[in-house]
Protein backbone atom coordinates (compact mmCIF):
# COMPACT_ATOMS: atom_id res chain seq x y z
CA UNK A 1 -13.29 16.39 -5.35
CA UNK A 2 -14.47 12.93 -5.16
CA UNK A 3 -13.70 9.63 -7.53
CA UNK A 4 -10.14 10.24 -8.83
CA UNK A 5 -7.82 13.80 -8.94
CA UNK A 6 -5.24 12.40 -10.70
CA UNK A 7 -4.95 8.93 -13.28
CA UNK A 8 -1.95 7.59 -14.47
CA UNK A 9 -2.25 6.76 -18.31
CA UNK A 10 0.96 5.54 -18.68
CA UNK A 11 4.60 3.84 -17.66
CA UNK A 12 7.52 5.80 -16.73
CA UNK A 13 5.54 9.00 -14.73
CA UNK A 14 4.92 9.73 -11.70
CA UNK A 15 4.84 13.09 -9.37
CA UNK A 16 8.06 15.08 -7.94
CA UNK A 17 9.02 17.75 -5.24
CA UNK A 18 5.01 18.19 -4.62
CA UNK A 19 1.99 18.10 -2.22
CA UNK A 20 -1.19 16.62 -3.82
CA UNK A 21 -3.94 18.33 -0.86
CA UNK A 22 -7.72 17.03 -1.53
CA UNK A 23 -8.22 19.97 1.06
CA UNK A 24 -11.42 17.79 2.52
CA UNK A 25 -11.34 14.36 3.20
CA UNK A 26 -14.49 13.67 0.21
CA UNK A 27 -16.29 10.10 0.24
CA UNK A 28 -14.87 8.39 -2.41
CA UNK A 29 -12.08 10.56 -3.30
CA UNK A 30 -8.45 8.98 -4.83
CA UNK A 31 -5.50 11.20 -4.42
CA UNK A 32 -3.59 9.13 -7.58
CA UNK A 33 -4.91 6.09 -9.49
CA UNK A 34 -2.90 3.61 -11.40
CA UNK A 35 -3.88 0.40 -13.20
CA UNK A 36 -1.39 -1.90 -15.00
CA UNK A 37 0.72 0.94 -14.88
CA UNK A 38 4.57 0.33 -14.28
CA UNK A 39 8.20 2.10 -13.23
CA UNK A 40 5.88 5.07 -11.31
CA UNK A 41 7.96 7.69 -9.94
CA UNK A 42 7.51 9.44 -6.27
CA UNK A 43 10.21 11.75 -5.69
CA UNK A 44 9.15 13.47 -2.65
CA UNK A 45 5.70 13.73 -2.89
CA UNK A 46 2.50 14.34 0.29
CA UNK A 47 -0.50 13.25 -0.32
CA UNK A 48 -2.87 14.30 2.11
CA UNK A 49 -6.42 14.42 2.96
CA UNK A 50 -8.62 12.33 0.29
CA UNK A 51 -10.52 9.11 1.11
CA UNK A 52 -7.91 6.94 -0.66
CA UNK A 53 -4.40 8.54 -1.11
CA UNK A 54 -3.17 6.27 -3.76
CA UNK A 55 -4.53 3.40 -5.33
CA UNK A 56 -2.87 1.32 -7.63
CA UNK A 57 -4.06 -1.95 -9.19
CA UNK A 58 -1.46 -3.47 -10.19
CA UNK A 59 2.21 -2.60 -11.95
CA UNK A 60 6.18 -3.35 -11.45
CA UNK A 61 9.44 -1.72 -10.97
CA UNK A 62 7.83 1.04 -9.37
CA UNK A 63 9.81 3.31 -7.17
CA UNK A 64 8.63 5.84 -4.18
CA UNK A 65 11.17 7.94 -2.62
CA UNK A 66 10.15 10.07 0.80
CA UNK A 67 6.50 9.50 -0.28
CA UNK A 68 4.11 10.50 2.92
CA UNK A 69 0.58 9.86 3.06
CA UNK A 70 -1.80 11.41 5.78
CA UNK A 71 -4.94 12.43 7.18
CA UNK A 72 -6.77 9.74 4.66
CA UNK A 73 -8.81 6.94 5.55
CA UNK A 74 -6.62 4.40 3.08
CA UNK A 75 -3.44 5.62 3.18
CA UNK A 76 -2.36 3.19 -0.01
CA UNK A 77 -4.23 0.72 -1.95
CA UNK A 78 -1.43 -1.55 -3.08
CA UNK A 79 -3.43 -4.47 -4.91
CA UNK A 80 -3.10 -7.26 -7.56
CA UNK A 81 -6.54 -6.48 -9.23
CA UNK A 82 -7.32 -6.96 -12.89
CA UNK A 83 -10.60 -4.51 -12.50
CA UNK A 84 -10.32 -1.02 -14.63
CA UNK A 85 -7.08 -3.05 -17.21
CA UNK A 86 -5.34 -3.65 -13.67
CA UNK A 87 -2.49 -6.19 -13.38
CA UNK A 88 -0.40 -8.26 -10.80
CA UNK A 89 1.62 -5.98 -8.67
CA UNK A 90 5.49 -6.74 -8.60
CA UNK A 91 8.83 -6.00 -7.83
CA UNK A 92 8.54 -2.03 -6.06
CA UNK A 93 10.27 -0.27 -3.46
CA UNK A 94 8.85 2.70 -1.10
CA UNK A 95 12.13 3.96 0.53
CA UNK A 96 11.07 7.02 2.93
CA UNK A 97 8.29 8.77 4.07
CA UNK A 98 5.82 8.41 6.81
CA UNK A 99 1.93 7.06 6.74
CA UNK A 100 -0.04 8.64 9.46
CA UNK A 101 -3.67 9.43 10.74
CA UNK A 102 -5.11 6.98 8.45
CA UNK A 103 -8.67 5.77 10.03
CA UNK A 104 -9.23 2.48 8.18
CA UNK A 105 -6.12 1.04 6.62
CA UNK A 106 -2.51 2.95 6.57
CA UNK A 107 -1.40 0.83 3.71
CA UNK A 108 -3.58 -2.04 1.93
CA UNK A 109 -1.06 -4.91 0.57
CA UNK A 110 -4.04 -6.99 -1.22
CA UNK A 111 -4.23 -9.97 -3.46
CA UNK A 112 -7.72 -9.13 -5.18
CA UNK A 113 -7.09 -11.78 -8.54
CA UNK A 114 -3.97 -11.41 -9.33
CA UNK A 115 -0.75 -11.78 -7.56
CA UNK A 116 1.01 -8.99 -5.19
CA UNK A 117 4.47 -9.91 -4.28
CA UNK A 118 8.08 -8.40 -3.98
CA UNK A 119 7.62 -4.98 -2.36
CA UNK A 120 10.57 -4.12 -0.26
CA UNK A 121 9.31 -1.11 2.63
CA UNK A 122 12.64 0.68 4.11
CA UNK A 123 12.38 3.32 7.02
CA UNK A 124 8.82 4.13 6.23
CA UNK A 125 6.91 5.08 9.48
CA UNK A 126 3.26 4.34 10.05
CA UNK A 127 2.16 6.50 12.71
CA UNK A 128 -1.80 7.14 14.32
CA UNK A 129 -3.06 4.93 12.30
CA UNK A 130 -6.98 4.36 14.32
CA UNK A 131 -7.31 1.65 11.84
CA UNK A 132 -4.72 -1.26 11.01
CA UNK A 133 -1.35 0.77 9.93
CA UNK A 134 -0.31 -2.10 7.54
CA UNK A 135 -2.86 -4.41 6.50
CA UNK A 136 -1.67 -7.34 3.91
CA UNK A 137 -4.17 -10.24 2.36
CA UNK A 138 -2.80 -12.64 0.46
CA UNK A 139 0.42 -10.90 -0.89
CA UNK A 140 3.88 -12.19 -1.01
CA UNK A 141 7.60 -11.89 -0.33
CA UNK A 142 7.51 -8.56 1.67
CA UNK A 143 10.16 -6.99 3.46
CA UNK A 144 9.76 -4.15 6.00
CA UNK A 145 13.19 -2.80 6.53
CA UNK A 146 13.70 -0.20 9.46
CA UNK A 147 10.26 0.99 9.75
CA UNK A 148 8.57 2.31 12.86
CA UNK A 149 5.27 1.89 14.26
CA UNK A 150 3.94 4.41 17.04
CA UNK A 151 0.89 5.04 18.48
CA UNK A 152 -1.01 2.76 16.47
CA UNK A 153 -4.05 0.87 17.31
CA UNK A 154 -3.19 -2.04 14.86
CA UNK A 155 -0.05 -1.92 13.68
CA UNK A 156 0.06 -4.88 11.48
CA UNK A 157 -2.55 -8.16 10.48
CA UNK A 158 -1.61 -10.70 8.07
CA UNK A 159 -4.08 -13.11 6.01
CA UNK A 160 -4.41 -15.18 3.43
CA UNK A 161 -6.95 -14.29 0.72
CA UNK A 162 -9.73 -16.77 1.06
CA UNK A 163 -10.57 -17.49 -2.90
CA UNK A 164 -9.72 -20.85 -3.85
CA UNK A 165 -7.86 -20.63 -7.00
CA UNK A 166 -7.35 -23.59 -9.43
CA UNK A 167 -4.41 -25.90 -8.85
CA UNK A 168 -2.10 -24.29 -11.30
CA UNK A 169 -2.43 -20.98 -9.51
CA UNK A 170 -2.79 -22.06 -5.76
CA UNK A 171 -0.77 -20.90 -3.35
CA UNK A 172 -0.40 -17.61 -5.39
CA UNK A 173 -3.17 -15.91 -2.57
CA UNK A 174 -1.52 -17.04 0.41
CA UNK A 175 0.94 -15.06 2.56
CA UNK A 176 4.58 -16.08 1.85
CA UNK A 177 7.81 -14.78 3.07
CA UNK A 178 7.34 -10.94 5.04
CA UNK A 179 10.00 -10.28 6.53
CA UNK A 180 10.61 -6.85 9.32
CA UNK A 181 14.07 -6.34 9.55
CA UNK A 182 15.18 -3.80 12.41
CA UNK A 183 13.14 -0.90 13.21
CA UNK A 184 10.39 -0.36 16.05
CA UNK A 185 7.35 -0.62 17.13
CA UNK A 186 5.75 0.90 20.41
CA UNK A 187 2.21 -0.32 21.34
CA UNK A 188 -0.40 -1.49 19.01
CA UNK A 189 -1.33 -5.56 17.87
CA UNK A 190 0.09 -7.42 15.49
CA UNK A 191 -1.87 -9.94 14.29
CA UNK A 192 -0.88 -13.27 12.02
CA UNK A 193 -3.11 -15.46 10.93
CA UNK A 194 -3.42 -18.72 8.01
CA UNK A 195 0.07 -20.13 6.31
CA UNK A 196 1.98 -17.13 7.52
């Protein structure tokens, strides 16, 4: 199916104890879209085989237990983007689960026009990724905290966005504070470039 399988209309929902399988890998397909959407649930969820797995623009306080994301060219689209009623994205955790075999980006941490910050990572694994596993742009105070890396060709890069914003909101697109705490990585780059 391409465009979008499954849109999230509302706070407080999510998905539990289930695989979402786009069976083919369709151009254009989203496993699960959000926007301005906050406190989403993953409670052991796979998500497997559509262009994008999920996509959210925007949200807070959301929370994604043993979520796993594979065979996908964007394993996550986690972005500050006020397209489609979208909002700044704040203040999640992903705790568990595995990215892998993602061809472009394993996850997307993105500051599109609004700000993406606070997201706390802990022992997530990003594995054969032939694209970057974790790619972040302009978002904030990140923490990866015993994650693994393995047989990645990128594992991480790290940017600032390049729009210049006006002077009350500068500094909100530049890469602040990530922080990888334990864990492992084995092969791959790691690239870091602008203020971080």
């Amino acid at each position: 199916i391409g465009d979008k399988s499954f849109i999230i209309v509302g706070d407080r929902s999510g998905f539990k104890d289930i695989t979402l399988d786009g069976v083919s890998l369709t151009d254009s397909s989203i496993g699960v879209f959000s926007a301005g959407n906050s406190e989403i649930l993953f409670e052991n969820v796979m998500v497997m085989r559509f262009e994008t797995g999920i996509y959210f623009k925007g949200g807070f306080g959301h929370l994604w237990n043993d979520l796993s994301i594979q065979n996908t060219e964007t394993g996550a689209k986690i972005h500050g983007d006020s397209s489609d009623s979208g909002s700044s994205f704040e203040d999640s955790v992903w705790d568990g689960g595995i990215v892998s075999v993602a061809t472009s980006k394993g996850v997307s941490l993105e500051y599109v026009d609004k700000i993406c910050r606070n997201m706390s990572f802990s022992n997530v694994g990003f594995e054969s990724c032939s694209g970057v596993a974790v790619d972040i742009v302009g978002s904030q105070f990140l923490t990866f905290n015993s994650c693994w890396f393995n047989a990645n060709v990128a594992n991480v890069s790290i940017q600032d966005d390049d729009a210049v914003l006006t002077p009350l909101t500068a500094y909100q697109n530049d890469v602040i504070s990530v922080h990888f705490i334990g864990g492992r990585m084995k092969n791959g780059t790691f690239t870091v470039t602008g203020t971080c």
